[in-house]
Each structure stands twice: as structure tokens, then as C-alpha cells.
C-alpha atoms as a PDB file:
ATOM      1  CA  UNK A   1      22.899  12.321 -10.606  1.00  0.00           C
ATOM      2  CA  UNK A   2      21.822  15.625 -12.059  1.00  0.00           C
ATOM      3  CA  UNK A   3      23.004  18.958 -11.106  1.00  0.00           C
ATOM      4  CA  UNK A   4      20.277  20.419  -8.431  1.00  0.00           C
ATOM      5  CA  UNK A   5      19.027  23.872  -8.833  1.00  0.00           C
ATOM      6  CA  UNK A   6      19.361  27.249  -6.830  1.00  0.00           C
ATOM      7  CA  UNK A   7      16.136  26.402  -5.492  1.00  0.00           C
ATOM      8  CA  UNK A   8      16.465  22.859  -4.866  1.00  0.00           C
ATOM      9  CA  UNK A   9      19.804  23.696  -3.313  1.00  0.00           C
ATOM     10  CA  UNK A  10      17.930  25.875  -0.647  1.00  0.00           C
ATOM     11  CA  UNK A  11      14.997  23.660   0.356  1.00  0.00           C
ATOM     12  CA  UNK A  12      17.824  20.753   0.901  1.00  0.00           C
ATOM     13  CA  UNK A  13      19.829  23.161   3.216  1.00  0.00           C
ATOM     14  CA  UNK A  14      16.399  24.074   5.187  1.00  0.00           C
ATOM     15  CA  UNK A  15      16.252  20.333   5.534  1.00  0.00           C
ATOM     16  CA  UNK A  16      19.118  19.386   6.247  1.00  0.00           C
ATOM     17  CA  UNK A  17      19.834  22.629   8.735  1.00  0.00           C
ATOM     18  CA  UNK A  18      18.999  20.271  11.837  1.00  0.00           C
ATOM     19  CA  UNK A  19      20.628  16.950  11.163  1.00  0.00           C
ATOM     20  CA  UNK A  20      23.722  15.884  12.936  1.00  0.00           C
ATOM     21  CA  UNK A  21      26.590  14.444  10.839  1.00  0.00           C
ATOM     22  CA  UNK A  22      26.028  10.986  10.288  1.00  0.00           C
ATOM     23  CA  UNK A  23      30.105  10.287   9.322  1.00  0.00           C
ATOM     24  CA  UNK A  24      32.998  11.594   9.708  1.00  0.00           C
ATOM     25  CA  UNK A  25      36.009  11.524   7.453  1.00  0.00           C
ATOM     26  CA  UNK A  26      38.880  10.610   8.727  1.00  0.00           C
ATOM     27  CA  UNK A  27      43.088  10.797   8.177  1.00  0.00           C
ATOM     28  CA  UNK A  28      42.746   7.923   5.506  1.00  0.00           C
ATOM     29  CA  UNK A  29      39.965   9.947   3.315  1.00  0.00           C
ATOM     30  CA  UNK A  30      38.215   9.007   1.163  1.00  0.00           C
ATOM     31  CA  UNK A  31      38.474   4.998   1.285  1.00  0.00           C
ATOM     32  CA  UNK A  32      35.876   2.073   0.835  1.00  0.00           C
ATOM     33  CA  UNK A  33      34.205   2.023   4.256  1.00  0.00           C
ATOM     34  CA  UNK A  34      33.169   5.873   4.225  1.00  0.00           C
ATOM     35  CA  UNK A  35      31.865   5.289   0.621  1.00  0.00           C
ATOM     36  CA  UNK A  36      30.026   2.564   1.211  1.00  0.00           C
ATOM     37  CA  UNK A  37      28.556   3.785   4.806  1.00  0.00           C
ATOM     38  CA  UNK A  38      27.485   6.896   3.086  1.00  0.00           C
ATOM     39  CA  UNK A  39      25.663   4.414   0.058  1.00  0.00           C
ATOM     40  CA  UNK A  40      23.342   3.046   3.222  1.00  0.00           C
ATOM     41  CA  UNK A  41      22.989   6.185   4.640  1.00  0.00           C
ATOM     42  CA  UNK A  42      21.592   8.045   1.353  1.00  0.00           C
ATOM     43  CA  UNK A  43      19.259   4.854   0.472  1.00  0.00           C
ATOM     44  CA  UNK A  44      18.021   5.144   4.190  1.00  0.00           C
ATOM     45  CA  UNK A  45      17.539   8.628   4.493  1.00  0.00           C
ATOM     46  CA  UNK A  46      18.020  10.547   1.638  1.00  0.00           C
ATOM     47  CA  UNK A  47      19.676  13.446   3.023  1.00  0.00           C
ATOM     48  CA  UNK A  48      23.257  12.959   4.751  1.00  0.00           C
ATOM     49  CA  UNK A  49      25.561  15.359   6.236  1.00  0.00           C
ATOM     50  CA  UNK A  50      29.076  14.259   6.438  1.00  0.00           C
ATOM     51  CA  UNK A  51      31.913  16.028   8.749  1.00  0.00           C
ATOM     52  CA  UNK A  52      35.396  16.134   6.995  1.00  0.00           C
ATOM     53  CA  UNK A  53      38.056  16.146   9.978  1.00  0.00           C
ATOM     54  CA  UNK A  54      40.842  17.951  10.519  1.00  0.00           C
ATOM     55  CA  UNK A  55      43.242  14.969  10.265  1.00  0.00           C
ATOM     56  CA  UNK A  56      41.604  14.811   6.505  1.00  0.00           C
ATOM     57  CA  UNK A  57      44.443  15.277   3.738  1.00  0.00           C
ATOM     58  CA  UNK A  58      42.597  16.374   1.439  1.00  0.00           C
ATOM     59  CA  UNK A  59      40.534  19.507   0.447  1.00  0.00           C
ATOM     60  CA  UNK A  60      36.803  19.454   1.735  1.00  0.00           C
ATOM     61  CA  UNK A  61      36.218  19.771  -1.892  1.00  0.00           C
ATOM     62  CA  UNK A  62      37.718  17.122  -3.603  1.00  0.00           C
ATOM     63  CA  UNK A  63      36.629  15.043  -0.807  1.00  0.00           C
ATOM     64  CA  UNK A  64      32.863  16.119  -1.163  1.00  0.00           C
ATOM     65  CA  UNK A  65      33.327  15.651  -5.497  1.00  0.00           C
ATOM     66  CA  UNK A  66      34.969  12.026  -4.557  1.00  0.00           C
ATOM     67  CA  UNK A  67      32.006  10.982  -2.305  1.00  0.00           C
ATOM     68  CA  UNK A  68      29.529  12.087  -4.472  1.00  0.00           C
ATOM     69  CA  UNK A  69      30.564  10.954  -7.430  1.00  0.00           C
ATOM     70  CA  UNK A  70      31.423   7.695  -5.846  1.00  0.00           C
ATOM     71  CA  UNK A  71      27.731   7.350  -4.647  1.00  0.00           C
ATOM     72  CA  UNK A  72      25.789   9.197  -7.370  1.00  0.00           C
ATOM     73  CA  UNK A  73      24.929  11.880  -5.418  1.00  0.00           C
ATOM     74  CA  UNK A  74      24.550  16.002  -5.358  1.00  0.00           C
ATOM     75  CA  UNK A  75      26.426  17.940  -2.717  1.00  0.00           C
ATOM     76  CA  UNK A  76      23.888  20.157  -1.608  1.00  0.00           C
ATOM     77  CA  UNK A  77      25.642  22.472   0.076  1.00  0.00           C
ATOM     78  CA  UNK A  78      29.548  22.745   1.823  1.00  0.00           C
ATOM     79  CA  UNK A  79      29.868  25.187   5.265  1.00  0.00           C
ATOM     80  CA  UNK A  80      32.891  24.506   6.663  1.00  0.00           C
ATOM     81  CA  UNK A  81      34.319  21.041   7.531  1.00  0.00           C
ATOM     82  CA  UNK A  82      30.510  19.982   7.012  1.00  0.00           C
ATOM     83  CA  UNK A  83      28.957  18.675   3.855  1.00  0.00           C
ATOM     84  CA  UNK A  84      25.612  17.993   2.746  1.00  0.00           C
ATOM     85  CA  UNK A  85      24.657  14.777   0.656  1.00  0.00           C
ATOM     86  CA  UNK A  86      21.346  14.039  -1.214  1.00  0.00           C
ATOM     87  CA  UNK A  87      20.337  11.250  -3.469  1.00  0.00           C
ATOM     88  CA  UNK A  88      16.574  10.338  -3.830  1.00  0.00           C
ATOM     89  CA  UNK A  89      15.978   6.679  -2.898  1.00  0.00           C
ATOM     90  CA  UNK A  90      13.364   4.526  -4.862  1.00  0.00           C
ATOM     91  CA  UNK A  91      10.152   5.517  -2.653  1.00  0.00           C
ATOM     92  CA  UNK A  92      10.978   9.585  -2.160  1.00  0.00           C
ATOM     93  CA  UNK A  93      10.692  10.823   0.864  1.00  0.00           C
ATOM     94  CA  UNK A  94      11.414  14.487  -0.011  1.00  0.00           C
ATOM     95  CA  UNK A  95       9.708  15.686  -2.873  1.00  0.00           C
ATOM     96  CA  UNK A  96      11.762  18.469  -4.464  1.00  0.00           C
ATOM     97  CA  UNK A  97      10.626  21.871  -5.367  1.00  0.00           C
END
């Protein structure tokens, strides 16, 4: 996936302000069933916002780099515990500025 821009970036965010974390990262982290839950997710819908738990290991950072790289897809943003995933499917849905 290639690197989104500043403005990209922001129009994602606006997006994705409203959406409700579709998965949640447990104690085991970053393992085969979150990575491939977040695969369908992302062809689905594009946009996916992920909640790394407290039980999590790992840094929110490393765990957002792992996912995306394990999905081909750009973090869009990180608040928090809360990270936002995008990956354009086949038919867009979002066109980006």
C-alpha cells in the first residue's frame, strides 16, 4: 500500500470519526484470527477502526505497523488505544482527495 498524504490522512479521519471499532485486540496480539478478520473487514468496508486493549502486550504502534503490513493497508490515523485502517477494495467506495 502507498503512504497516504496529509490530506488524505484528514478526509479518512472525518470518515472514519463516527464508526465504532469493528475488533478488538486482545492479550494474544497480533495473531491469525485478528489479521484475517481485519482482511474481511477492509474488503467489506474499506475503512476499519480497530481498538487495541489494555491486556495487549504490545505497543499500539507496533501492533498498528503489524496489522497493516500484514493486510496491505495504511494506518490512517492512531488516538489512543484506537486505530484507524484503510485499504481501497476493487469497486471504491471512497474516492480519495
Amino acid at each position: 500500500m502507498t503512504e497516504l498524504t496529509g490530506k488524505q490522512k484528514r478526509y479518512l479521519r472525518s470518515l472514519g470519526h463516527h464508526l465504532e471499532p469493528a475488533l478488538m485486540i486482545g492479550a494474544n496480539g497480533v495473531v491469525e484470527g485478528p489479521i484475517a478478520e481485519l482482511d474481511r473487514s477492509l474488503a467489506v468496508h474499506e475503512l476499519v477502526k480497530v481498538r487495541v486493549g489494555q491486556g495487549c502486550g504490545q505497543e499500539r504502534k507496533d501492533v498498528a505497523a503489524a496489522l497493516a503490513t500484514a493486510t496491505d493497508s495504511s494506518v490512517a490515523q492512531i488516538v489512543g488505544r484506537t486505530v484507524l485502517f484503510y485499504r481501497p477494495a476493487k469497486k471504491r467506495k471512497i474516492q480519495l482527495p
